[in-house]
N, C-alpha and C. Protein backbone atom coordinates (compact mmCIF):
# COMPACT_ATOMS: atom_id res chain seq x y z
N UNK A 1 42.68 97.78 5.13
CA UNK A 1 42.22 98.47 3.96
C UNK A 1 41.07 97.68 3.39
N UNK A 2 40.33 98.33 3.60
CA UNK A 2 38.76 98.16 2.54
C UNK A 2 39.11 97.22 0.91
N UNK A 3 39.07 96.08 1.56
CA UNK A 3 38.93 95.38 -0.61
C UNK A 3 40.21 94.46 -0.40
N UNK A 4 41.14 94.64 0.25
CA UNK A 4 42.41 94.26 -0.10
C UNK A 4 42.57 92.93 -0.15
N UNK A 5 43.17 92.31 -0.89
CA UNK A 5 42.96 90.39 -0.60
C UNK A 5 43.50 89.92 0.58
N UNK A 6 43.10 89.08 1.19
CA UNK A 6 43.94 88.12 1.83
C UNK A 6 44.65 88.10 1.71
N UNK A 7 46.04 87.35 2.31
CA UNK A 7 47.08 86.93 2.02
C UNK A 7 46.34 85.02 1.94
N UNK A 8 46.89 84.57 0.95
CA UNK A 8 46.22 83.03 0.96
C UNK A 8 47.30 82.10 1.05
N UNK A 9 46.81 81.23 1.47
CA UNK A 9 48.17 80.00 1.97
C UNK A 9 48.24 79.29 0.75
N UNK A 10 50.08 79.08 0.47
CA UNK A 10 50.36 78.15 -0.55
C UNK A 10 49.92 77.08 -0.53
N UNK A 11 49.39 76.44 -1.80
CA UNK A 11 49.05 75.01 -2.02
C UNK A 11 49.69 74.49 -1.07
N UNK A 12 49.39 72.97 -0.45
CA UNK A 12 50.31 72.16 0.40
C UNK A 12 49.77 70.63 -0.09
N UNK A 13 50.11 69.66 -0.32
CA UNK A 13 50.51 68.39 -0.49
C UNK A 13 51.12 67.25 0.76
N UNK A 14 50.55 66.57 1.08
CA UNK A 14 50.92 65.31 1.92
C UNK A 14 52.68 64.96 1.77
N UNK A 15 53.31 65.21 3.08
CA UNK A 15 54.36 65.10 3.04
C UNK A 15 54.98 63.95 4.07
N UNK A 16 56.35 63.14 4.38
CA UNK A 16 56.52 62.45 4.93
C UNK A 16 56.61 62.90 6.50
N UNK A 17 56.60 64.34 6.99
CA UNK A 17 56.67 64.54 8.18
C UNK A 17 55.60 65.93 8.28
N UNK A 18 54.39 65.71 7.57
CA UNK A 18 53.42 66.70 7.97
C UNK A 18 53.46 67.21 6.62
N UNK A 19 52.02 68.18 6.13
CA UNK A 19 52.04 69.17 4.58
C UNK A 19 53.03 69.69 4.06
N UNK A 20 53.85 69.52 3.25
CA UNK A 20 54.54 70.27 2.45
C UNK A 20 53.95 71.73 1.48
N UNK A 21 54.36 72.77 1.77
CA UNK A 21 53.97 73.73 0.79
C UNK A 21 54.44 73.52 -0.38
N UNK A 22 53.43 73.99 -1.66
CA UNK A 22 54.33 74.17 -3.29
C UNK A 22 54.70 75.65 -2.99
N UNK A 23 55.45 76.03 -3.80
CA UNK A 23 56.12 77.55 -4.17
C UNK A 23 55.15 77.40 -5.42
N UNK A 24 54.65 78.52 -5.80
CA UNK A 24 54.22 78.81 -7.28
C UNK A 24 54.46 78.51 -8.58
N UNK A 25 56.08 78.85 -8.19
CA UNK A 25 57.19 78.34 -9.75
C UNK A 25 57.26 76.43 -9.38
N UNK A 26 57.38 75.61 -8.07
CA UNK A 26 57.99 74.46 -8.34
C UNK A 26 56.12 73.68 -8.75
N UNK A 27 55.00 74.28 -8.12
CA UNK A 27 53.69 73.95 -8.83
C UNK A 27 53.35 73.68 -10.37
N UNK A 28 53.89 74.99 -10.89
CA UNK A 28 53.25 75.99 -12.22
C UNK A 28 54.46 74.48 -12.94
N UNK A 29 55.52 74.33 -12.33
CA UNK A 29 56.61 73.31 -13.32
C UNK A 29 55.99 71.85 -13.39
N UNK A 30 55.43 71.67 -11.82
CA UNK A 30 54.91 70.25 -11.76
C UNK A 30 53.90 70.11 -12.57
N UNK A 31 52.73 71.04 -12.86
CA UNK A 31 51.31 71.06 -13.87
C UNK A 31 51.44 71.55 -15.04
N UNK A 32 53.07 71.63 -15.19
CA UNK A 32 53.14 71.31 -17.07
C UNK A 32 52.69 69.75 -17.44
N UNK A 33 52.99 69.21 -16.77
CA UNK A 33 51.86 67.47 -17.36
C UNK A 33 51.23 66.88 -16.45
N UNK A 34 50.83 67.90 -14.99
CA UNK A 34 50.12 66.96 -14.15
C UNK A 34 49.08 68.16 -13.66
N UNK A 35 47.73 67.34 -13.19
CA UNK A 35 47.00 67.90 -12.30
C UNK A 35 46.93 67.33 -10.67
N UNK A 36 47.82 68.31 -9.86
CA UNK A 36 48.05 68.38 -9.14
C UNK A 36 46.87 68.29 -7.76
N UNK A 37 46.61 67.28 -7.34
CA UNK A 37 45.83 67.43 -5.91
C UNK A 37 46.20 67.93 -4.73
N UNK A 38 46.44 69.22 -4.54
CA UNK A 38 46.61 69.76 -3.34
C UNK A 38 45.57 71.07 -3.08
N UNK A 39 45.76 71.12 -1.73
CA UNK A 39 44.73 71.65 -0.64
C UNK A 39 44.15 72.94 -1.18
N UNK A 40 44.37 73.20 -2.64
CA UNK A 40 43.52 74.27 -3.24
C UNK A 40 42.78 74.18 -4.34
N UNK A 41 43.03 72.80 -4.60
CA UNK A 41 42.28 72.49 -6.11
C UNK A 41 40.65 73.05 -6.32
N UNK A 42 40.01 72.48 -5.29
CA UNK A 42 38.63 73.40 -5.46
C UNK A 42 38.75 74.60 -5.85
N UNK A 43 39.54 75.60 -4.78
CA UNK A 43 39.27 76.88 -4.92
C UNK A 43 39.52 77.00 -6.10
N UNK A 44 40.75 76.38 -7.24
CA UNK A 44 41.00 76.79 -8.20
C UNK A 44 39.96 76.81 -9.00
N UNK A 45 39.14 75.35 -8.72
CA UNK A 45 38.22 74.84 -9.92
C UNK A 45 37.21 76.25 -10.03
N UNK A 46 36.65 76.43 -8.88
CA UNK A 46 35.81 77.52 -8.58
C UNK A 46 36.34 78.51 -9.71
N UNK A 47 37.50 79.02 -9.64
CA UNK A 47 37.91 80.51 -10.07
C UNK A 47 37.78 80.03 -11.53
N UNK A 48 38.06 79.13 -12.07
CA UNK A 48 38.32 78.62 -13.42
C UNK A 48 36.78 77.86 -14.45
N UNK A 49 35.84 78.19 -13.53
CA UNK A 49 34.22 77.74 -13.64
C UNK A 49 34.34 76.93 -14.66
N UNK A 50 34.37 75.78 -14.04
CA UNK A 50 34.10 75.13 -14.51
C UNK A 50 32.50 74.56 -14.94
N UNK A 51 32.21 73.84 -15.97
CA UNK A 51 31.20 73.85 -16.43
C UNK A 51 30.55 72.60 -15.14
N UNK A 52 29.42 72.94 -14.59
CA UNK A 52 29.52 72.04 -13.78
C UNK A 52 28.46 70.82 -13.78
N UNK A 53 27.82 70.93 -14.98
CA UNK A 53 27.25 69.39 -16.00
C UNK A 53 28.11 68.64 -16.46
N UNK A 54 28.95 68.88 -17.09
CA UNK A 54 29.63 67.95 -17.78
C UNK A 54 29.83 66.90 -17.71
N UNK A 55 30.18 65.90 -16.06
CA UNK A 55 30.27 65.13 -15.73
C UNK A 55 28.60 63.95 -16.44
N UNK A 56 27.59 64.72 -16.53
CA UNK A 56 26.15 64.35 -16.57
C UNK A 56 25.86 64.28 -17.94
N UNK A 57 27.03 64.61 -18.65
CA UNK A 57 27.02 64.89 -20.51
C UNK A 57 28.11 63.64 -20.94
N UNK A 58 28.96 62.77 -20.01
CA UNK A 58 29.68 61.75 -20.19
C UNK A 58 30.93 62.31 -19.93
N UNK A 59 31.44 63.54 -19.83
CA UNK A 59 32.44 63.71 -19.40
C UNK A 59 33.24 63.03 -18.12
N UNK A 60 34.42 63.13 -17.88
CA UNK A 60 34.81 62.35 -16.42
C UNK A 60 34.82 63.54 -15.69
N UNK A 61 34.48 62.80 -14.26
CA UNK A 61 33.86 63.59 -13.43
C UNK A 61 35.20 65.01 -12.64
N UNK A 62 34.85 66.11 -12.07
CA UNK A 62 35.49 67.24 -12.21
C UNK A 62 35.93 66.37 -10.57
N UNK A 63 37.08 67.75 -10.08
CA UNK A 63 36.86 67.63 -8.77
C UNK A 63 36.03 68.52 -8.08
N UNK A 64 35.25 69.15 -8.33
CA UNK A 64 34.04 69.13 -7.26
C UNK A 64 33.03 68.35 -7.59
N UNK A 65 32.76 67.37 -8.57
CA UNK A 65 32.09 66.52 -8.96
C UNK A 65 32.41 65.42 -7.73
N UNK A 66 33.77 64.87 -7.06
CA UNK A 66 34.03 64.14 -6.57
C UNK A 66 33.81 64.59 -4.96
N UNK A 67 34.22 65.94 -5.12
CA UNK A 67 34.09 66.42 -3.74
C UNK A 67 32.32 66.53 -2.67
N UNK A 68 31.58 66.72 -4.07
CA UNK A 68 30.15 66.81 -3.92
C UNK A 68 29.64 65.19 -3.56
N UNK A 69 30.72 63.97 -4.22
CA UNK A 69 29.86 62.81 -4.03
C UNK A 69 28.97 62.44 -5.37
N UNK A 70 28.92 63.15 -6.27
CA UNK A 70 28.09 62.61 -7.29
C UNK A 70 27.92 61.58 -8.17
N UNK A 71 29.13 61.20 -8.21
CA UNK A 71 29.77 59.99 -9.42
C UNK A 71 28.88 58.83 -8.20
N UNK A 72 29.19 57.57 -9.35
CA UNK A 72 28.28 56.77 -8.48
C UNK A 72 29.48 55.17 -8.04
N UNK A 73 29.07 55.12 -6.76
CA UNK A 73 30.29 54.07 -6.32
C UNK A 73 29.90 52.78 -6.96
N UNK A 74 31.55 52.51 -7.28
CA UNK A 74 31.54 51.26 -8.33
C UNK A 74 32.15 49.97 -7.40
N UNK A 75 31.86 48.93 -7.62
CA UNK A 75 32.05 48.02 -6.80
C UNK A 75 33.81 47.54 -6.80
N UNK A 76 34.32 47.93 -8.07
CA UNK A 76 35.72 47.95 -7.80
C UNK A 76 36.59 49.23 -7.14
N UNK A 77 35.67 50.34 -6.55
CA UNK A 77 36.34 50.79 -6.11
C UNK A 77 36.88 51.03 -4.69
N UNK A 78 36.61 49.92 -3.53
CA UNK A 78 36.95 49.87 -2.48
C UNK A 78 38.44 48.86 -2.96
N UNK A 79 38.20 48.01 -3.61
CA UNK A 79 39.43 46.98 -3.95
C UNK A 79 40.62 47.64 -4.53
N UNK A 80 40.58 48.69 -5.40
CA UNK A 80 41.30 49.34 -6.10
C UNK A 80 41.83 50.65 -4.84
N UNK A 81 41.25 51.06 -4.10
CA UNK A 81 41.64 51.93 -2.96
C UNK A 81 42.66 51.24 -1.91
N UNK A 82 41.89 50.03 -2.06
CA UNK A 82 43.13 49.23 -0.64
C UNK A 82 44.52 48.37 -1.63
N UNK A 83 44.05 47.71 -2.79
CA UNK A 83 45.17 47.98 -3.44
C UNK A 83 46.06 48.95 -3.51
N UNK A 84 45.65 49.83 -3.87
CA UNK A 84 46.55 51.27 -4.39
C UNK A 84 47.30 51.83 -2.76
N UNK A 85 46.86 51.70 -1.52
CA UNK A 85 47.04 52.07 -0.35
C UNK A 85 47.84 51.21 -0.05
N UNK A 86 48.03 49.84 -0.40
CA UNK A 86 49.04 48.74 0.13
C UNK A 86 50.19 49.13 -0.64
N UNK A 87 50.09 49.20 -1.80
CA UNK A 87 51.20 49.69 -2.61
C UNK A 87 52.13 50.72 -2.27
N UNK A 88 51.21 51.99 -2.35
CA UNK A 88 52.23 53.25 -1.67
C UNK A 88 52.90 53.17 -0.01
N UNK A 89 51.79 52.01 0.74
CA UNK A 89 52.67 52.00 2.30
C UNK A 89 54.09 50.97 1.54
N UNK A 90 54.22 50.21 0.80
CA UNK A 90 55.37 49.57 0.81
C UNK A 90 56.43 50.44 -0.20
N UNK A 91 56.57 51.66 -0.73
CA UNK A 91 56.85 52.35 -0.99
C UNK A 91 57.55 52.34 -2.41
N UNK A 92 57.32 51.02 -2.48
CA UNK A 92 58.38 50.70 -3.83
C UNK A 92 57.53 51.54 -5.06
N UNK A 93 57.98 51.25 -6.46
CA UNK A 93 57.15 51.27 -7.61
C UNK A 93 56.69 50.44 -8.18
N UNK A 94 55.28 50.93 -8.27
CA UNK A 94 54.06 50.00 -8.84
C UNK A 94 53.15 50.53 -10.14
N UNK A 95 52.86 49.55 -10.82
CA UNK A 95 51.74 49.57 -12.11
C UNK A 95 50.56 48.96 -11.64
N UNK A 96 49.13 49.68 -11.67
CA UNK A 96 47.98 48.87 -11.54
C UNK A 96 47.26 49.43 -12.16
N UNK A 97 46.84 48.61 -13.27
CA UNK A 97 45.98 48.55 -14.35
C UNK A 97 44.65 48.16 -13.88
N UNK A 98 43.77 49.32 -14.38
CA UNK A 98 41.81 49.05 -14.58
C UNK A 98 41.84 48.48 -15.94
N UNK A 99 41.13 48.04 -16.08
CA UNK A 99 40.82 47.44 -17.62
C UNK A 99 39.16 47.50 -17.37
N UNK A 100 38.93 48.32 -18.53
CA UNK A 100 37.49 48.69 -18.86
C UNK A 100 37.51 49.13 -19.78
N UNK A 101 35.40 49.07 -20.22
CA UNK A 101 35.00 49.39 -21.48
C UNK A 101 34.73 50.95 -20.99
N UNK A 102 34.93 52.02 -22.90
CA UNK A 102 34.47 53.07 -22.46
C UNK A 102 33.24 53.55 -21.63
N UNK A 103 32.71 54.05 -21.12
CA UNK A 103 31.69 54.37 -20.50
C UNK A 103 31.08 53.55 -19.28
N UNK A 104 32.56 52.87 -19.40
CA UNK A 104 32.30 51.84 -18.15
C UNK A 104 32.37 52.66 -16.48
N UNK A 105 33.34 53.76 -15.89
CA UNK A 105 33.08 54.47 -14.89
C UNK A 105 34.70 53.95 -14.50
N UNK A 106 35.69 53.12 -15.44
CA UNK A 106 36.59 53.12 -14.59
C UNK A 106 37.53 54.38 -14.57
N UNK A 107 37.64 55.08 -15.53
CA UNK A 107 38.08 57.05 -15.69
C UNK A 107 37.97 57.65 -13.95
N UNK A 108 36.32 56.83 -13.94
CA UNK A 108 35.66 58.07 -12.46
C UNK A 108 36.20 57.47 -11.34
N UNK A 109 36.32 55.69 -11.17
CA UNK A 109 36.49 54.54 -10.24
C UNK A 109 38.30 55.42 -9.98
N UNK A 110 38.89 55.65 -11.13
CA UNK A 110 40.24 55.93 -10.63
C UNK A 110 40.67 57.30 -9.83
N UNK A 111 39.53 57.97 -10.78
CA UNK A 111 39.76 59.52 -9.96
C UNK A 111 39.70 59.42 -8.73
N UNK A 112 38.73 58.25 -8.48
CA UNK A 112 37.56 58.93 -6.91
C UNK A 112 38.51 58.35 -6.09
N UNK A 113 39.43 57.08 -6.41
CA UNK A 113 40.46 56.62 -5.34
C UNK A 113 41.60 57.85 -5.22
N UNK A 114 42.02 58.39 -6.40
CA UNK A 114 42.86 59.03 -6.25
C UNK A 114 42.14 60.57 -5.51
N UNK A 115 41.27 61.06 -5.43
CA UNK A 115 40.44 62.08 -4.74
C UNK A 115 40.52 61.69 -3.16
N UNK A 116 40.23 60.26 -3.28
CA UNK A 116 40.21 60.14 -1.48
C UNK A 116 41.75 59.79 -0.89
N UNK A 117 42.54 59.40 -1.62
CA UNK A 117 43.54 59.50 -1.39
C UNK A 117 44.72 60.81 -1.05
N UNK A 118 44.26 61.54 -1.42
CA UNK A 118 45.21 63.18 -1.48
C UNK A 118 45.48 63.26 -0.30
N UNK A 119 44.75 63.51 1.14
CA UNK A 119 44.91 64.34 2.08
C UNK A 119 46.22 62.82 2.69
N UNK A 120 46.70 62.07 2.08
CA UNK A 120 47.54 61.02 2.51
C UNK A 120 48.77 61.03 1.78
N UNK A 121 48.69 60.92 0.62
CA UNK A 121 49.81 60.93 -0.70
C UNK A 121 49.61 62.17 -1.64
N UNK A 122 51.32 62.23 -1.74
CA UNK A 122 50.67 63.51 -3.21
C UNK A 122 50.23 62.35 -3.95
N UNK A 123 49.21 63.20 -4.47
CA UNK A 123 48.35 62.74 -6.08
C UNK A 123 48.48 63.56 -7.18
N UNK A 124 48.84 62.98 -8.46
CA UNK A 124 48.87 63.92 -9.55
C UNK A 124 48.37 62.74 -10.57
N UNK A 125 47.15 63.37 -11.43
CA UNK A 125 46.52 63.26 -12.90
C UNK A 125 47.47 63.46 -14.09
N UNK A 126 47.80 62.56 -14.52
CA UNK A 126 48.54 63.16 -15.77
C UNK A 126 47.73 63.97 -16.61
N UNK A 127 47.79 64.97 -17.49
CA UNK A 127 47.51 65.74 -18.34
C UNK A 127 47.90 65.79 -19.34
N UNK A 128 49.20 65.39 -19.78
CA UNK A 128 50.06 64.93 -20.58
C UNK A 128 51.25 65.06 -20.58
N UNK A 129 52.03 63.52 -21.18
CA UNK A 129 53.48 63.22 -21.42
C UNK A 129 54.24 64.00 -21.99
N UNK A 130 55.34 64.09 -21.40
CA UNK A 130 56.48 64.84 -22.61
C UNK A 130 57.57 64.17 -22.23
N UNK A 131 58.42 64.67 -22.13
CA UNK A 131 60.24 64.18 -22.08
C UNK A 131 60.66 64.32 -20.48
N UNK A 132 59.91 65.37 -20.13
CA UNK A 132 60.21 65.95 -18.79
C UNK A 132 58.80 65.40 -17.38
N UNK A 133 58.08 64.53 -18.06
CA UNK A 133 57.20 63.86 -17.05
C UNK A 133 57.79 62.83 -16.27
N UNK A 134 58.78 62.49 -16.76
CA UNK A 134 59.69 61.94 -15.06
C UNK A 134 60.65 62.55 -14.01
N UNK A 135 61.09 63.51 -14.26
CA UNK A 135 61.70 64.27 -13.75
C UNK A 135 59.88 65.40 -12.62
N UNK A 136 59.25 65.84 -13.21
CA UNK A 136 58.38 66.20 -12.76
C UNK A 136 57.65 65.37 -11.32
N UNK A 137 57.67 64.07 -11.73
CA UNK A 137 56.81 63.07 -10.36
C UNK A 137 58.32 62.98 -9.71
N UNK A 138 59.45 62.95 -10.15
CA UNK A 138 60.26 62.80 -9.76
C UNK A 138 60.71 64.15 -8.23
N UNK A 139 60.54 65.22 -9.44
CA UNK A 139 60.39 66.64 -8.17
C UNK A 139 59.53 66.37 -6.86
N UNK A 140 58.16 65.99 -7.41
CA UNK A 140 57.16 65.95 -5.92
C UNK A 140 57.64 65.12 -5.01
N UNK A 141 58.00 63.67 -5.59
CA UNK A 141 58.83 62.88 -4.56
C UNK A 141 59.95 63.21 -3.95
N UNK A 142 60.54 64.32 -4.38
CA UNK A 142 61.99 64.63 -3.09
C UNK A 142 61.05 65.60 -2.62
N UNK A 143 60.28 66.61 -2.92
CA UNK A 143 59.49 67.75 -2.28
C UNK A 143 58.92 67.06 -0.62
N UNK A 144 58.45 66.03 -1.36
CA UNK A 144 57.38 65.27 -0.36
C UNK A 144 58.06 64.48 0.72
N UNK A 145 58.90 63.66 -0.02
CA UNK A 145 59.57 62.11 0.80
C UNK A 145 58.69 61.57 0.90
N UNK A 146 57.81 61.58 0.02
CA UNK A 146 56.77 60.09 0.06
C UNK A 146 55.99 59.41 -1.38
N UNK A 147 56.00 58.68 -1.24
CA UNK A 147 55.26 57.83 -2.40
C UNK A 147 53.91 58.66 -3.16
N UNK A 148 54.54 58.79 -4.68
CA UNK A 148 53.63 59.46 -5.42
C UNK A 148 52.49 58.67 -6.10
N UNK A 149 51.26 58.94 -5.70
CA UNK A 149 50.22 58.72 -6.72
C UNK A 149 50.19 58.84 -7.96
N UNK A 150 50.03 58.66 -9.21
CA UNK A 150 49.89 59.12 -10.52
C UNK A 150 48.99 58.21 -11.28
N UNK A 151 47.95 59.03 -11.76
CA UNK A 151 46.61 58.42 -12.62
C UNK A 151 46.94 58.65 -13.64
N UNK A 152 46.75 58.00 -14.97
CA UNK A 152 47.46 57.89 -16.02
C UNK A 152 45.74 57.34 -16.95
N UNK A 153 45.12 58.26 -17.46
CA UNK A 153 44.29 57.62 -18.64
C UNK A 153 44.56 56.91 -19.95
N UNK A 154 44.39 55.71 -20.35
CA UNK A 154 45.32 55.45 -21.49
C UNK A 154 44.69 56.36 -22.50
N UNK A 155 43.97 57.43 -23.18
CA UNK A 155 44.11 57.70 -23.95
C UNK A 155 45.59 59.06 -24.10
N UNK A 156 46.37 58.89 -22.91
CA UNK A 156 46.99 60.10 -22.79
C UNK A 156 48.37 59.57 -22.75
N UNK A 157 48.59 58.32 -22.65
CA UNK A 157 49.77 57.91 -22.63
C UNK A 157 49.73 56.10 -23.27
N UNK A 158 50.74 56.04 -23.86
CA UNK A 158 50.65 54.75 -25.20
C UNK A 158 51.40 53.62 -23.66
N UNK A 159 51.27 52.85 -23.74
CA UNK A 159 51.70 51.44 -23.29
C UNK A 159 53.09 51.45 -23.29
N UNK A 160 53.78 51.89 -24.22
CA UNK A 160 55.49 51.87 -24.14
C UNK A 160 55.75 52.94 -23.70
N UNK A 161 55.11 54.04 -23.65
CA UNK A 161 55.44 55.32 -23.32
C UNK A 161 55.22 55.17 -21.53
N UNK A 162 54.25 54.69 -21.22
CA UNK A 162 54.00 54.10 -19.90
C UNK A 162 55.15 53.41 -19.12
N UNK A 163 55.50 52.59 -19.81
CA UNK A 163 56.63 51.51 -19.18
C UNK A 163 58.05 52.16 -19.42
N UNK A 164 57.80 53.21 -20.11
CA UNK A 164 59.43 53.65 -20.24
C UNK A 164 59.35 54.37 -19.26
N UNK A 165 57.99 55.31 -18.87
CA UNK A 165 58.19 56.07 -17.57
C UNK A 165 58.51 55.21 -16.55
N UNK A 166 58.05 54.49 -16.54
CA UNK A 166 57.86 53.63 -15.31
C UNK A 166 59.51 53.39 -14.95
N UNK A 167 60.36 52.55 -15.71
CA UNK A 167 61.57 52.11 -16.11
C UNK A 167 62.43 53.41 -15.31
N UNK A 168 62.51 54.69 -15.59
CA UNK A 168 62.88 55.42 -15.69
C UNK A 168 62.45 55.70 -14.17
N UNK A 169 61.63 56.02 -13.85
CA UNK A 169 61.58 56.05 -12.09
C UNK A 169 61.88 54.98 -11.51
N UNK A 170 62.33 53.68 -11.65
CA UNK A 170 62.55 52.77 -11.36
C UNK A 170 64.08 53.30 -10.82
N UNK A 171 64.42 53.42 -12.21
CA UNK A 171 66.55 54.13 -11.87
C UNK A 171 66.79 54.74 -10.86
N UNK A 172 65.45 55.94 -11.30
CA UNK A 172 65.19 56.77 -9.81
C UNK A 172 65.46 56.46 -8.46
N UNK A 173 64.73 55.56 -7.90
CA UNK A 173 64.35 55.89 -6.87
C UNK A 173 64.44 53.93 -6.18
């Protein structure tokens, strides 16, 4: 039939024995406080037009900002990639702190590890905390069976609020 959509493949995410698909509903639950890196994020960004200066107005950079290559490579970010990669192969739970001034590029330095990282680990952006943001990274990790990424901007989450998550997947897992 003339017009009719595709049928389009569910999101999928880095899993311990090959891509894991999301279902819609266990997605739509996970991106109540996360932005989710899986194998459709562009397309989404696309549908959702994003403004695509912003990054060039001081904003942090989009993901097709990252996908395009535009942000500019920072010298901590090969160190912070093989850090962050040693960490998730030993599977335990880990805290690793950037410490920077605003407008310093470490916002973009974290994205861009966590951008090149996806097609390996789920990755998820926090968006924001609530009560139910451990239970949430908590979901992707049985979804997955593998070690979750999570970028955390401090203006989005307080220092105790941080470590209690942390604490709390600790019990976990």
């Amino acid at each position: 039939i003339y017009g009719a959509p595709l049928e389009q493949e569910r999101p999928s995410v880095p899993g311990a024995t090959g891509l894991v698909e999301l279902a819609p509903d266990e997605l739509r639950n996970i991106e109540e406080d996360f932005f989710v890196l899986h194998s459709s994020i562009l397309a989404e960004a696309a549908t959702n037009n994003q403004d695509t200066d912003s990054f060039w107005r001081g904003n942090p950079a989009s993901w097709t900002d990252l996908h395009a290559g535009v942000d500019i490579p920072r010298a901590i970010g090969v160190q912070l990639r093989r850090k962050v990669v040693d960490l998730l192969q030993q599977r335990g739970n880990s805290t690793v702190e950037l410490h920077h001034s605003p407008g310093a590029g470490g916002t973009t330095a974290a994205l861009r590890c966590a951008w090149d990282l996806r097609r390996d680990f789920p990755v998820c952006v926090l968006r924001r905390h609530s009560t139910t943001t451990a239970d949430r990274v908590d979901q992707l990790f049985r979804l997955t069976d593998k070690p979750v990424l999570l970028v955390c901007d401090a203006p989005l989450i307080s220092i105790g609020a941080r470590e209690d998550l942390y604490i709390e997947l600790v019990k976990r897992h």
